[in-house]
PDB file of N, CA and C in Angstrom:
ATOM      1  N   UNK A   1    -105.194 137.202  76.809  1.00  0.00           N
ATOM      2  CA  UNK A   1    -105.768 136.259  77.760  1.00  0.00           C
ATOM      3  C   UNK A   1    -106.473 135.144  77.001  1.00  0.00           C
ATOM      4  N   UNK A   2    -106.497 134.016  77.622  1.00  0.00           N
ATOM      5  CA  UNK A   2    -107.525 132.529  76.719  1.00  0.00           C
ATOM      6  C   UNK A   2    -108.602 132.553  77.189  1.00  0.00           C
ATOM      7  N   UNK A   3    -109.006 133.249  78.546  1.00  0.00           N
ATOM      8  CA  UNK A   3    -110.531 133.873  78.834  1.00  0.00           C
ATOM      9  C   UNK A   3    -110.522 134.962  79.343  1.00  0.00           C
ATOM     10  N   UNK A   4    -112.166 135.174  78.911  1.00  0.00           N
ATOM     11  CA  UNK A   4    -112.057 136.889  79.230  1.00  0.00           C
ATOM     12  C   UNK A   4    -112.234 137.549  80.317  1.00  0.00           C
ATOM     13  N   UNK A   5    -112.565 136.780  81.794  1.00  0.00           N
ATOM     14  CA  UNK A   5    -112.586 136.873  82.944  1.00  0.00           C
ATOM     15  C   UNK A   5    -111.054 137.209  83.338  1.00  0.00           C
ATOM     16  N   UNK A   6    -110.170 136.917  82.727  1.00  0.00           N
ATOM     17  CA  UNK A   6    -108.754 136.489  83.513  1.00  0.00           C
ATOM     18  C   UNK A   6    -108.451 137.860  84.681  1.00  0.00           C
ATOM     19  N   UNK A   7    -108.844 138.906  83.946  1.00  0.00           N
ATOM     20  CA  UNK A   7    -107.779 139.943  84.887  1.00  0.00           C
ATOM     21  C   UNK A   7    -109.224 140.593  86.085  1.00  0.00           C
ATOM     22  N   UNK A   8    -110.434 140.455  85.820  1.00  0.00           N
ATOM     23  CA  UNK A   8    -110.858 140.331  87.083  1.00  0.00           C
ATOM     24  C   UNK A   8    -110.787 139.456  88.044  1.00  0.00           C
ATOM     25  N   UNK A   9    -110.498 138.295  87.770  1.00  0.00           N
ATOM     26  CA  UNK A   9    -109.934 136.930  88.415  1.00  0.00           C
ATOM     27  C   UNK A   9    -108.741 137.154  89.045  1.00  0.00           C
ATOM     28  N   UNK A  10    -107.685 137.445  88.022  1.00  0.00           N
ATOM     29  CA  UNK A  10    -106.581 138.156  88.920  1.00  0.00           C
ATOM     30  C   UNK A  10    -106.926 139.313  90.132  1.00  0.00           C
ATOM     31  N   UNK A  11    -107.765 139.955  90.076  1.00  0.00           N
ATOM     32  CA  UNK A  11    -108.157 140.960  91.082  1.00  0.00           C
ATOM     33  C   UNK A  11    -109.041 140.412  92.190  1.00  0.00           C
ATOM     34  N   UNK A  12    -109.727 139.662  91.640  1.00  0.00           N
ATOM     35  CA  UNK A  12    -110.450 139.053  92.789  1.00  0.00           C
ATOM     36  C   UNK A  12    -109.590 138.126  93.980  1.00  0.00           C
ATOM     37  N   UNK A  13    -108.613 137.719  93.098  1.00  0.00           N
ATOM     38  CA  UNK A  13    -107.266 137.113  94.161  1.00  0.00           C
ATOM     39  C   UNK A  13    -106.393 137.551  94.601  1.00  0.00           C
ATOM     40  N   UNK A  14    -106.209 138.915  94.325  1.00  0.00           N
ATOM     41  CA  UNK A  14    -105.473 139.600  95.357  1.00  0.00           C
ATOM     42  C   UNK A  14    -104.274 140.729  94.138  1.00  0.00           C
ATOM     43  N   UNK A  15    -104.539 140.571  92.902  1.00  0.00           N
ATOM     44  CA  UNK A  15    -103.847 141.427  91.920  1.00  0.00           C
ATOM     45  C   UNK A  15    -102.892 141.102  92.574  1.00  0.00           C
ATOM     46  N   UNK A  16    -101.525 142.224  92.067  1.00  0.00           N
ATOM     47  CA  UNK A  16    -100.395 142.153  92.501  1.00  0.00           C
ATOM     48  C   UNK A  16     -99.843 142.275  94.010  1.00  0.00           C
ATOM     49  N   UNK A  17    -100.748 142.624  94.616  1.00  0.00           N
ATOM     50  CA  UNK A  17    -100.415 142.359  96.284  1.00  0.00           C
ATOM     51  C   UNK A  17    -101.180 141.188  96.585  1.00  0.00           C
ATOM     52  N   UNK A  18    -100.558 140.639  97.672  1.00  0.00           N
ATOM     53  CA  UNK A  18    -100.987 139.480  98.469  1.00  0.00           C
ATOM     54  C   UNK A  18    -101.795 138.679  97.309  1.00  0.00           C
ATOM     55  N   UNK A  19    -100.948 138.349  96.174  1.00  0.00           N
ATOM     56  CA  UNK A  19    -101.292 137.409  95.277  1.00  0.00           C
ATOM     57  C   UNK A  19    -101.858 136.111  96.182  1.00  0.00           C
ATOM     58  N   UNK A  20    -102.790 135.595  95.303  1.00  0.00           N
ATOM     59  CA  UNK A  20    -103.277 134.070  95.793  1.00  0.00           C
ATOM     60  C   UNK A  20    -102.629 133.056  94.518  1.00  0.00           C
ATOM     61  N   UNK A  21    -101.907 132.971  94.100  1.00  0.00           N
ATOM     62  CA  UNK A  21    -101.308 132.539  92.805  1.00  0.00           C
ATOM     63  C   UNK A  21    -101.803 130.987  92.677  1.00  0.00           C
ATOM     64  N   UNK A  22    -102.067 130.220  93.769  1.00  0.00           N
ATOM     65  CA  UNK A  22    -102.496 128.944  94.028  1.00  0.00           C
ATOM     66  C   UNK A  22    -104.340 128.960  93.400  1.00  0.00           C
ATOM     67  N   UNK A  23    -104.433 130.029  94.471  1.00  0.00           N
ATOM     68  CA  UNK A  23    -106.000 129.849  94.138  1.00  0.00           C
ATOM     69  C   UNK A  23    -106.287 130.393  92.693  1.00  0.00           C
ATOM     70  N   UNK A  24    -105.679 131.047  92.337  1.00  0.00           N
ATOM     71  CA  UNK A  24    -106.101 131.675  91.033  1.00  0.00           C
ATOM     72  C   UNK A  24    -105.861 130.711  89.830  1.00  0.00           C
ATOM     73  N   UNK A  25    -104.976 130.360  90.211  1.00  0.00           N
ATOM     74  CA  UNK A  25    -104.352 128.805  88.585  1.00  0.00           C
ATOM     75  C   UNK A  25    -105.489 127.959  88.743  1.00  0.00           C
ATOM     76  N   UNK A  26    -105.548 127.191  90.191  1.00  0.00           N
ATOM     77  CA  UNK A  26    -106.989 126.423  90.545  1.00  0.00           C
ATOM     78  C   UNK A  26    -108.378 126.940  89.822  1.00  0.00           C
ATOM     79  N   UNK A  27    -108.624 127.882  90.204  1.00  0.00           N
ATOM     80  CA  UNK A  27    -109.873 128.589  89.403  1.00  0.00           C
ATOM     81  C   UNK A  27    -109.995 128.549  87.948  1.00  0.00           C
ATOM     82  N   UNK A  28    -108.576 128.779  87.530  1.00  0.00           N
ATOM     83  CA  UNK A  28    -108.231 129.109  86.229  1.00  0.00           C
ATOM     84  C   UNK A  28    -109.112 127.280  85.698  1.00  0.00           C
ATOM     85  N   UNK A  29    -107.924 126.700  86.186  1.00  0.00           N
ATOM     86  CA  UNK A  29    -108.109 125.039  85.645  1.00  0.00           C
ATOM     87  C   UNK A  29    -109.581 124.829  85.725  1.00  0.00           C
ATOM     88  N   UNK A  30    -110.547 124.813  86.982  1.00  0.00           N
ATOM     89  CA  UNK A  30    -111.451 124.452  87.467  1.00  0.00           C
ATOM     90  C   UNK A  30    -112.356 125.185  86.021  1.00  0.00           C
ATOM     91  N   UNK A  31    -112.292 126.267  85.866  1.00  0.00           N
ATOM     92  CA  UNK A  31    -112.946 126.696  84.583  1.00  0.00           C
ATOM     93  C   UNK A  31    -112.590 126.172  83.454  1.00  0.00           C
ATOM     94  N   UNK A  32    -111.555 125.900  82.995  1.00  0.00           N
ATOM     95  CA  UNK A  32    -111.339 125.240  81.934  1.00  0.00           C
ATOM     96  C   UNK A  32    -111.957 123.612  81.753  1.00  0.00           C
ATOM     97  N   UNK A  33    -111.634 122.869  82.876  1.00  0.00           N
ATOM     98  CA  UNK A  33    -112.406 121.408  83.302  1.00  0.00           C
ATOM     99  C   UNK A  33    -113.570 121.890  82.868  1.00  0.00           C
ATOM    100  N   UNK A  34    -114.471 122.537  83.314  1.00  0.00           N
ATOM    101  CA  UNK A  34    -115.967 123.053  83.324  1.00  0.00           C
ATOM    102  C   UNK A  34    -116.497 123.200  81.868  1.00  0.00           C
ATOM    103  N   UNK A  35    -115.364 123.864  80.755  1.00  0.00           N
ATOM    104  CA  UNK A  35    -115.856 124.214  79.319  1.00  0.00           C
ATOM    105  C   UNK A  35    -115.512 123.311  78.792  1.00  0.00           C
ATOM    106  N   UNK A  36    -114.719 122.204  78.712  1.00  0.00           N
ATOM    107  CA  UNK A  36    -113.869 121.691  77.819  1.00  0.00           C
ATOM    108  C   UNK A  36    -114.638 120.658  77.129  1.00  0.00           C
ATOM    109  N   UNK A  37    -115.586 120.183  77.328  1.00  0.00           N
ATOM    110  CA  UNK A  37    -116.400 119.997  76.475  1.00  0.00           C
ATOM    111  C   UNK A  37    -117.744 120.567  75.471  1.00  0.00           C
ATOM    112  N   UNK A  38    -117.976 121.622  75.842  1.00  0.00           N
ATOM    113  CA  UNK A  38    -118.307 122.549  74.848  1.00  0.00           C
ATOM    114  C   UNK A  38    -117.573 122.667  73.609  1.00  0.00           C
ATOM    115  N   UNK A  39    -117.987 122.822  72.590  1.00  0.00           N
ATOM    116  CA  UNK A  39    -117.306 122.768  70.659  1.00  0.00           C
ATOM    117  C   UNK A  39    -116.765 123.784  71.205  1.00  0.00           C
ATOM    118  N   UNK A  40    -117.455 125.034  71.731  1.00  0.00           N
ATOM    119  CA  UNK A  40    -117.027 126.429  70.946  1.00  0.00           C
ATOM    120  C   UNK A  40    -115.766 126.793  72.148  1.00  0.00           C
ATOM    121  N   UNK A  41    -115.437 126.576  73.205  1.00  0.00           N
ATOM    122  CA  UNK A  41    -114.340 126.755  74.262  1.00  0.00           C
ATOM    123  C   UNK A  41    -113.617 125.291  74.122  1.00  0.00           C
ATOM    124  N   UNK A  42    -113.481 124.647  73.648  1.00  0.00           N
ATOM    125  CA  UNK A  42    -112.741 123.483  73.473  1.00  0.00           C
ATOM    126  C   UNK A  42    -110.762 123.679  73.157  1.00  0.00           C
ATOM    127  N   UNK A  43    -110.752 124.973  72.307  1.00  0.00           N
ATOM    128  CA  UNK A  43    -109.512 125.255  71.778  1.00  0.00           C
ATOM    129  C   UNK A  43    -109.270 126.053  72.872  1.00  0.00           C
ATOM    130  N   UNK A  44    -109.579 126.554  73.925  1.00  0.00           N
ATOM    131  CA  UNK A  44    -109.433 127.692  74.813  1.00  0.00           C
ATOM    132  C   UNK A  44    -108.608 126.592  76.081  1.00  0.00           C
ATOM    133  N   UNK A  45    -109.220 125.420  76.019  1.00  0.00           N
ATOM    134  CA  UNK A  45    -109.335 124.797  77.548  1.00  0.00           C
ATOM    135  C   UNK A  45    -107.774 123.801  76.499  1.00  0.00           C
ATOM    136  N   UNK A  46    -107.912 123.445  74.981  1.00  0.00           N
ATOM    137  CA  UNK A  46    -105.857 122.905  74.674  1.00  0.00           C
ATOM    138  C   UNK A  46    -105.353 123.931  74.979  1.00  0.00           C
ATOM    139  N   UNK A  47    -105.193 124.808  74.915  1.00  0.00           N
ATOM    140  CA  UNK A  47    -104.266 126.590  75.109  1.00  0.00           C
ATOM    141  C   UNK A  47    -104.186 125.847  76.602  1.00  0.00           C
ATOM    142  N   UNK A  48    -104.732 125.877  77.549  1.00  0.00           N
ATOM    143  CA  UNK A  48    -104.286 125.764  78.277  1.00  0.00           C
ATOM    144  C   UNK A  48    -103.848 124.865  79.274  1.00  0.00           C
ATOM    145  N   UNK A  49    -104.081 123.384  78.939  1.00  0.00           N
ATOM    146  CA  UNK A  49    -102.989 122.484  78.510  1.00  0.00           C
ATOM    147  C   UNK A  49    -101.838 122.853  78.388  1.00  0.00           C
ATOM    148  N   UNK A  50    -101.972 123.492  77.473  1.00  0.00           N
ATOM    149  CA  UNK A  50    -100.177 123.989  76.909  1.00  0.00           C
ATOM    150  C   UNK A  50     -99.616 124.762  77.881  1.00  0.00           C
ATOM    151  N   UNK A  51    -100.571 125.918  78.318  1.00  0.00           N
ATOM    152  CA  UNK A  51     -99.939 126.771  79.731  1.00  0.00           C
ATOM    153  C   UNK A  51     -99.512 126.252  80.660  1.00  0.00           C
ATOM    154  N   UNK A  52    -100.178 124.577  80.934  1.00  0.00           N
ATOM    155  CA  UNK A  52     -99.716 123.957  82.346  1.00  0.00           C
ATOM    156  C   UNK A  52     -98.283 123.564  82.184  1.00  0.00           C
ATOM    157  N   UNK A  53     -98.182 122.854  80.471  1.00  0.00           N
ATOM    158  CA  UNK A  53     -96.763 122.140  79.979  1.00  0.00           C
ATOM    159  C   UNK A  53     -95.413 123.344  80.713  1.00  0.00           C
ATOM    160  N   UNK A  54     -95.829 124.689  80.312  1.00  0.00           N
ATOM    161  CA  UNK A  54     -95.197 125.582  79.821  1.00  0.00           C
ATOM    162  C   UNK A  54     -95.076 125.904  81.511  1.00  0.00           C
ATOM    163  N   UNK A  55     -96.109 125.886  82.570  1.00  0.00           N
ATOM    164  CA  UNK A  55     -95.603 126.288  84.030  1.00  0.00           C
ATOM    165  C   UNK A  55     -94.512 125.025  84.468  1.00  0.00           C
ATOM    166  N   UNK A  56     -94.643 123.757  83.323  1.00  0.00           N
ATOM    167  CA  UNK A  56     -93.664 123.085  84.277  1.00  0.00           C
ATOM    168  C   UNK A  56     -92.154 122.991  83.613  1.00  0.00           C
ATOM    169  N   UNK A  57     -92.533 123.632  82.503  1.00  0.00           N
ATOM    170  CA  UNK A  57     -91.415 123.472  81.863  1.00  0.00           C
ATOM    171  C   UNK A  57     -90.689 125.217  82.051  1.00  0.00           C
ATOM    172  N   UNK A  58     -91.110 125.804  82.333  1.00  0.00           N
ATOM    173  CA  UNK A  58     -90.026 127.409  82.334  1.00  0.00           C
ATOM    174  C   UNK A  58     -90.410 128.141  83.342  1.00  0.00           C
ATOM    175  N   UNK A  59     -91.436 127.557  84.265  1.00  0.00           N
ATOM    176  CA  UNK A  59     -91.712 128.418  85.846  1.00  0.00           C
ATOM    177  C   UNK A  59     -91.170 128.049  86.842  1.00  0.00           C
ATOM    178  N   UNK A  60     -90.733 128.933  87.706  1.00  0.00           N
ATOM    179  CA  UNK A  60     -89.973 128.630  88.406  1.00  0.00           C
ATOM    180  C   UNK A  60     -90.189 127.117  89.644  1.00  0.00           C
ATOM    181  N   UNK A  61     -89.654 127.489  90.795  1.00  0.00           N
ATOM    182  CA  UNK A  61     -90.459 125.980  91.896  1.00  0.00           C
ATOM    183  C   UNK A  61     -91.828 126.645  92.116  1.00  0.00           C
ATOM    184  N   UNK A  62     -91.943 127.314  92.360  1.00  0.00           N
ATOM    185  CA  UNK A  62     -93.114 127.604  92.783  1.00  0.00           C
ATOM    186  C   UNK A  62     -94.357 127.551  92.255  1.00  0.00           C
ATOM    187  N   UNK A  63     -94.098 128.083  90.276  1.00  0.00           N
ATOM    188  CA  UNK A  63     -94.848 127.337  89.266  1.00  0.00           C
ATOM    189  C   UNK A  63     -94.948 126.165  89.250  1.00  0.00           C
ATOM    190  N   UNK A  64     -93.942 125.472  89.403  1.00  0.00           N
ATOM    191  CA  UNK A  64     -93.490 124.013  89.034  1.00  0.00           C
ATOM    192  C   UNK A  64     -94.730 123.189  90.191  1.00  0.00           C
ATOM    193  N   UNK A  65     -94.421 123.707  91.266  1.00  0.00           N
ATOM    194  CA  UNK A  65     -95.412 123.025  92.433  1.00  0.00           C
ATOM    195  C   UNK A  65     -96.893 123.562  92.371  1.00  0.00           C
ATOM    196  N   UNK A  66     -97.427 124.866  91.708  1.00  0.00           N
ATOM    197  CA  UNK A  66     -98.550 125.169  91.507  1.00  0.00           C
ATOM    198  C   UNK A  66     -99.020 124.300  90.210  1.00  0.00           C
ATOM    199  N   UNK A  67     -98.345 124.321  89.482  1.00  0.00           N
ATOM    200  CA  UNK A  67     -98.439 123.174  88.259  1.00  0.00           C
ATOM    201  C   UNK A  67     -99.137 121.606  88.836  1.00  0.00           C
ATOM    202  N   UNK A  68     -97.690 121.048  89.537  1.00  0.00           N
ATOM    203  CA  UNK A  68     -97.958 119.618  89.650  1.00  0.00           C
ATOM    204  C   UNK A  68     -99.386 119.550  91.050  1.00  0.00           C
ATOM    205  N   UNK A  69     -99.291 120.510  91.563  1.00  0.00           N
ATOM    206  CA  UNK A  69    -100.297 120.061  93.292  1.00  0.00           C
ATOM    207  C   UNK A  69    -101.491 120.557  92.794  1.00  0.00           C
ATOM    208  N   UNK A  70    -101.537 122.019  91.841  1.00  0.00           N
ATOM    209  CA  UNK A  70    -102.796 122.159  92.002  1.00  0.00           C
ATOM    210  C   UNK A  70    -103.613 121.896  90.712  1.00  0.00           C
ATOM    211  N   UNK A  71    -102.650 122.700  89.745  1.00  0.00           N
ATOM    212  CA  UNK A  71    -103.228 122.575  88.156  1.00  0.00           C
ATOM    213  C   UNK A  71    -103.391 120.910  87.312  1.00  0.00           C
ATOM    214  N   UNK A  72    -102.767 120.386  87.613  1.00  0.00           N
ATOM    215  CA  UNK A  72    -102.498 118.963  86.835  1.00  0.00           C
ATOM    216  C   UNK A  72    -103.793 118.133  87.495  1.00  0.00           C
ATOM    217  N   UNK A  73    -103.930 118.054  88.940  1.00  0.00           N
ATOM    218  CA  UNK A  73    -105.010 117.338  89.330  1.00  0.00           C
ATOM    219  C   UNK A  73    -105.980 117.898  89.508  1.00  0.00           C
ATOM    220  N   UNK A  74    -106.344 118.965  89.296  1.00  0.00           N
ATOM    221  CA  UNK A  74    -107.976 119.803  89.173  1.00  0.00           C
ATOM    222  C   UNK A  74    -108.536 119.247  87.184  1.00  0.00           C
ATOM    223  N   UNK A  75    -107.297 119.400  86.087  1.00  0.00           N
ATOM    224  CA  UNK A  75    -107.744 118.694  84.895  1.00  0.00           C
ATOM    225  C   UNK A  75    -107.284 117.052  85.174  1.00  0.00           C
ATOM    226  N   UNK A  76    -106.995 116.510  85.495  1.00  0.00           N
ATOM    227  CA  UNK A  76    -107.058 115.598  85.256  1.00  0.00           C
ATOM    228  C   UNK A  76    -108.393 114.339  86.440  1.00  0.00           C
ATOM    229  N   UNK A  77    -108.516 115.183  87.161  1.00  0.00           N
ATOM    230  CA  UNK A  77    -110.079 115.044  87.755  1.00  0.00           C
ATOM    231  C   UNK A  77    -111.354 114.690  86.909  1.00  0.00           C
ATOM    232  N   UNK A  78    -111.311 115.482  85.746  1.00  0.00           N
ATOM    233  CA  UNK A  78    -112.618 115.791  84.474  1.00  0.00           C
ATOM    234  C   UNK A  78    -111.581 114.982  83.721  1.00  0.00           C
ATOM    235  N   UNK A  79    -112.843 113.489  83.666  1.00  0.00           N
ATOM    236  CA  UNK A  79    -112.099 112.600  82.551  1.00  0.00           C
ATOM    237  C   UNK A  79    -111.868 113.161  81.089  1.00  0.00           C
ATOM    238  N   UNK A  80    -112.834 113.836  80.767  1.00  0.00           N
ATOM    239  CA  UNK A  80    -112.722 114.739  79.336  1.00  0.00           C
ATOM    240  C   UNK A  80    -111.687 115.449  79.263  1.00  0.00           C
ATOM    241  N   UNK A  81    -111.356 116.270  80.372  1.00  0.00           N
ATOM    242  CA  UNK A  81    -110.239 117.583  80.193  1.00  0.00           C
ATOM    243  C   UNK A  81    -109.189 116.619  80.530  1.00  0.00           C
ATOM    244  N   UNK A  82    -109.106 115.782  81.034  1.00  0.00           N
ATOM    245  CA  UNK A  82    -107.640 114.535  81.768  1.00  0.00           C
ATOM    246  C   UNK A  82    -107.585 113.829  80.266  1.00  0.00           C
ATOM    247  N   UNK A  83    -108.591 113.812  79.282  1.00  0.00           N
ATOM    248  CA  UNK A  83    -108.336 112.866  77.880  1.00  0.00           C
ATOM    249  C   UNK A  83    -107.392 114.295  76.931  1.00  0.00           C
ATOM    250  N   UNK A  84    -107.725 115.035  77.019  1.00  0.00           N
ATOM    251  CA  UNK A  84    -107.637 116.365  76.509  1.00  0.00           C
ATOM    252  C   UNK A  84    -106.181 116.617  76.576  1.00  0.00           C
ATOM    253  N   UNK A  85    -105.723 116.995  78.001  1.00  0.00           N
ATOM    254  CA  UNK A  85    -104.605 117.126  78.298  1.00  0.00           C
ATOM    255  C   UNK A  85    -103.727 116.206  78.153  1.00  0.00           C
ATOM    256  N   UNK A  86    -103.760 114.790  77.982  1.00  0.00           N
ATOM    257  CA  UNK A  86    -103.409 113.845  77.625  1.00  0.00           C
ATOM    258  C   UNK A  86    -102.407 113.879  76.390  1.00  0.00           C
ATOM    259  N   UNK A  87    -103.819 113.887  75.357  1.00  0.00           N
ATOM    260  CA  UNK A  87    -103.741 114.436  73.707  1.00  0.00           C
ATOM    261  C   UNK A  87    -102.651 115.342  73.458  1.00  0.00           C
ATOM    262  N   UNK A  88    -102.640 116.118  73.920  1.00  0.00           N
ATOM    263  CA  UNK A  88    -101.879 118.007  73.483  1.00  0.00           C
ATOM    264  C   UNK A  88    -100.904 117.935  74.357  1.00  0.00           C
ATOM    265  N   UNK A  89    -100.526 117.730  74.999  1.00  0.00           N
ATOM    266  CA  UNK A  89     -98.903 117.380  76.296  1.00  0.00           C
ATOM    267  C   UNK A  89     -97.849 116.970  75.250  1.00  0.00           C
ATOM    268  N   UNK A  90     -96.744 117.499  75.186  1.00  0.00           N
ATOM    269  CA  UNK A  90     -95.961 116.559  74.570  1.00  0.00           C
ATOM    270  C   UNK A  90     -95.302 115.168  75.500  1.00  0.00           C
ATOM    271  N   UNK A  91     -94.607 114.463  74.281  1.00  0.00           N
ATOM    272  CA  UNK A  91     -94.665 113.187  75.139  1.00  0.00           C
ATOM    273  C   UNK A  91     -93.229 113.503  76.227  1.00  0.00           C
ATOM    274  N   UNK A  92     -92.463 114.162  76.309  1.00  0.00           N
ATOM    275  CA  UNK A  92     -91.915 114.308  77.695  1.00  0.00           C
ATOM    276  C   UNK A  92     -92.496 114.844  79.015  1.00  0.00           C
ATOM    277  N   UNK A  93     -93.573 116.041  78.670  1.00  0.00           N
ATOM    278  CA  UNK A  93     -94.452 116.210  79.970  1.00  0.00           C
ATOM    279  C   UNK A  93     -94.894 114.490  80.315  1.00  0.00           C
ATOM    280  N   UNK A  94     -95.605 114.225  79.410  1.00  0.00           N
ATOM    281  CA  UNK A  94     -96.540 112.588  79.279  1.00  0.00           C
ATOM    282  C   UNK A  94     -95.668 111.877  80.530  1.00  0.00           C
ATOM    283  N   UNK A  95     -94.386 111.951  79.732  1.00  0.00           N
ATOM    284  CA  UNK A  95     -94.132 110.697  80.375  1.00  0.00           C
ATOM    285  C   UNK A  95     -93.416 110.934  82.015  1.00  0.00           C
ATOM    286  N   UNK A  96     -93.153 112.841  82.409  1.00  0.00           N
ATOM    287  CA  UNK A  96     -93.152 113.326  83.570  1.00  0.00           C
ATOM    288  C   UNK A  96     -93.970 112.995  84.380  1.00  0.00           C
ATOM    289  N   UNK A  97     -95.039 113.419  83.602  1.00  0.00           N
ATOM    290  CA  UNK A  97     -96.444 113.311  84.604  1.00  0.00           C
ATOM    291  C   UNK A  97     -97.035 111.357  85.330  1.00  0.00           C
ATOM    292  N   UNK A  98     -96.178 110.765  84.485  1.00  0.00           N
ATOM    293  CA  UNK A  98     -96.494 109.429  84.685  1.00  0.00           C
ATOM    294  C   UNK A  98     -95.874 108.394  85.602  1.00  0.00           C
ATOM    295  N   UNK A  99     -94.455 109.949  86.130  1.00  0.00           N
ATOM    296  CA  UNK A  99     -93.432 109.514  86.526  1.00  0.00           C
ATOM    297  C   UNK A  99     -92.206 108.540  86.246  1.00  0.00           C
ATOM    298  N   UNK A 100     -92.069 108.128  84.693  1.00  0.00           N
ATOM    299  CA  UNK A 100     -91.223 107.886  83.671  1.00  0.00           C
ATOM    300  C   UNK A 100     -90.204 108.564  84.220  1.00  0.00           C
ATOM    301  N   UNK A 101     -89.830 109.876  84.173  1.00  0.00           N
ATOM    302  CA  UNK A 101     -88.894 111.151  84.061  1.00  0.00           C
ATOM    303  C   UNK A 101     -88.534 111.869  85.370  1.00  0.00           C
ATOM    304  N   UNK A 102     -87.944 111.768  85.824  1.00  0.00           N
ATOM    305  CA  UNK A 102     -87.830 112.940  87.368  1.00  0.00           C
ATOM    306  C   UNK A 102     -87.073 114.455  86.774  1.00  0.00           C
ATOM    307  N   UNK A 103     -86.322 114.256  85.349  1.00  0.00           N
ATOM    308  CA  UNK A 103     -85.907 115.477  85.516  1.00  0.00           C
ATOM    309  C   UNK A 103     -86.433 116.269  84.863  1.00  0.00           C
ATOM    310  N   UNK A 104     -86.022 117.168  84.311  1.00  0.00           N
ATOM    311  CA  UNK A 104     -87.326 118.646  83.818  1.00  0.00           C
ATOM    312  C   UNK A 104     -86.494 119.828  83.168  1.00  0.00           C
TER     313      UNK A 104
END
Protein backbone atom coordinates (compact mmCIF):
# COMPACT_ATOMS: atom_id res chain seq x y z
CA UNK A 1 0.00 0.00 0.00
CA UNK A 2 1.42 3.98 -0.49
CA UNK A 3 -0.61 4.62 2.79
CA UNK A 4 -1.13 2.91 5.69
CA UNK A 5 -4.79 3.55 6.18
CA UNK A 6 -5.56 1.92 2.73
CA UNK A 7 -7.24 -1.39 3.74
CA UNK A 8 -9.27 0.11 6.59
CA UNK A 9 -10.40 2.63 4.02
CA UNK A 10 -11.20 -0.12 1.83
CA UNK A 11 -13.46 -1.46 4.68
CA UNK A 12 -14.88 1.51 5.64
CA UNK A 13 -16.30 1.61 1.93
CA UNK A 14 -17.78 -1.32 1.74
CA UNK A 15 -14.59 -4.04 1.28
CA UNK A 16 -15.43 -6.42 -1.26
CA UNK A 17 -19.21 -6.22 -1.08
CA UNK A 18 -21.14 -3.28 -2.09
CA UNK A 19 -17.79 -1.67 -2.97
CA UNK A 20 -17.94 2.24 -3.05
CA UNK A 21 -14.97 2.22 -5.56
CA UNK A 22 -15.85 6.00 -6.44
CA UNK A 23 -15.82 7.09 -2.99
CA UNK A 24 -12.86 5.30 -1.97
CA UNK A 25 -10.31 6.58 -5.01
CA UNK A 26 -11.93 10.16 -4.00
CA UNK A 27 -10.78 9.74 -0.43
CA UNK A 28 -7.76 8.14 -1.58
CA UNK A 29 -6.88 11.46 -3.85
CA UNK A 30 -8.45 13.88 -1.30
CA UNK A 31 -5.66 12.50 1.12
CA UNK A 32 -3.01 12.64 -1.05
CA UNK A 33 -4.02 16.57 -2.15
CA UNK A 34 -3.95 17.05 1.74
CA UNK A 35 -0.06 15.63 2.21
CA UNK A 36 1.50 16.58 -0.83
CA UNK A 37 3.12 19.22 0.41
CA UNK A 38 4.66 17.91 3.35
CA UNK A 39 8.76 16.80 2.57
CA UNK A 40 8.19 13.59 4.27
CA UNK A 41 4.70 12.21 2.20
CA UNK A 42 5.63 14.06 -0.89
CA UNK A 43 6.99 10.71 -2.72
CA UNK A 44 3.78 8.89 -1.46
CA UNK A 45 1.27 11.55 -3.04
CA UNK A 46 4.06 11.05 -7.02
CA UNK A 47 3.26 7.14 -6.42
CA UNK A 48 0.17 8.14 -6.80
CA UNK A 49 0.10 10.26 -9.63
CA UNK A 50 1.41 7.36 -11.24
CA UNK A 51 -1.62 5.14 -9.94
CA UNK A 52 -4.03 7.65 -11.58
CA UNK A 53 -1.72 7.41 -15.08
CA UNK A 54 -1.91 3.67 -14.59
CA UNK A 55 -6.12 3.68 -13.82
CA UNK A 56 -6.25 5.39 -17.16
CA UNK A 57 -4.01 3.66 -18.89
CA UNK A 58 -4.86 -0.36 -17.98
CA UNK A 59 -8.32 0.01 -15.97
CA UNK A 60 -10.99 -0.85 -17.30
CA UNK A 61 -14.24 1.98 -18.25
CA UNK A 62 -15.08 2.08 -15.13
CA UNK A 63 -11.46 2.89 -13.84
CA UNK A 64 -11.07 4.97 -16.75
CA UNK A 65 -14.26 7.13 -15.60
CA UNK A 66 -13.31 6.88 -11.82
CA UNK A 67 -9.93 8.20 -13.01
CA UNK A 68 -11.09 11.09 -15.28
CA UNK A 69 -14.60 12.29 -13.01
CA UNK A 70 -13.32 11.70 -9.80
CA UNK A 71 -9.50 11.22 -9.26
CA UNK A 72 -7.96 13.76 -11.81
CA UNK A 73 -10.17 16.69 -10.50
CA UNK A 74 -10.02 16.15 -6.69
CA UNK A 75 -5.69 16.56 -7.52
CA UNK A 76 -5.87 18.85 -9.74
CA UNK A 77 -8.13 21.15 -7.43
CA UNK A 78 -4.77 21.54 -4.93
CA UNK A 79 -2.65 23.78 -7.08
CA UNK A 80 0.43 22.00 -5.46
CA UNK A 81 -0.78 18.37 -6.05
CA UNK A 82 -2.28 19.73 -9.85
CA UNK A 83 1.75 21.14 -10.19
CA UNK A 84 2.82 17.69 -8.95
CA UNK A 85 0.80 15.62 -11.10
CA UNK A 86 1.64 17.70 -13.86
CA UNK A 87 5.51 17.01 -13.31
CA UNK A 88 5.36 12.99 -13.01
CA UNK A 89 2.43 12.22 -15.83
CA UNK A 90 4.03 11.20 -18.78
CA UNK A 91 3.63 13.43 -21.66
CA UNK A 92 0.84 11.27 -23.36
CA UNK A 93 -1.41 11.21 -20.18
CA UNK A 94 -0.33 15.31 -20.33
CA UNK A 95 -1.43 15.74 -23.36
CA UNK A 96 -4.86 13.31 -22.76
CA UNK A 97 -5.69 15.15 -19.96
CA UNK A 98 -5.48 18.47 -21.97
CA UNK A 99 -7.51 16.96 -24.50
CA UNK A 100 -4.68 16.90 -27.27
CA UNK A 101 -5.45 12.96 -27.52
CA UNK A 102 -8.94 11.20 -27.43
CA UNK A 103 -7.40 7.87 -27.75
CA UNK A 104 -5.85 5.77 -24.89
Amino acid sequence: TIYSGAYDDYRSFGGDENFDADGYFRHAAEYFARVAEDESRRKMAVKFCGFAENMWREGDQEMLDICMETVIPVLKKNAYMGAILKDTITEEFRDYLEGRRSDN
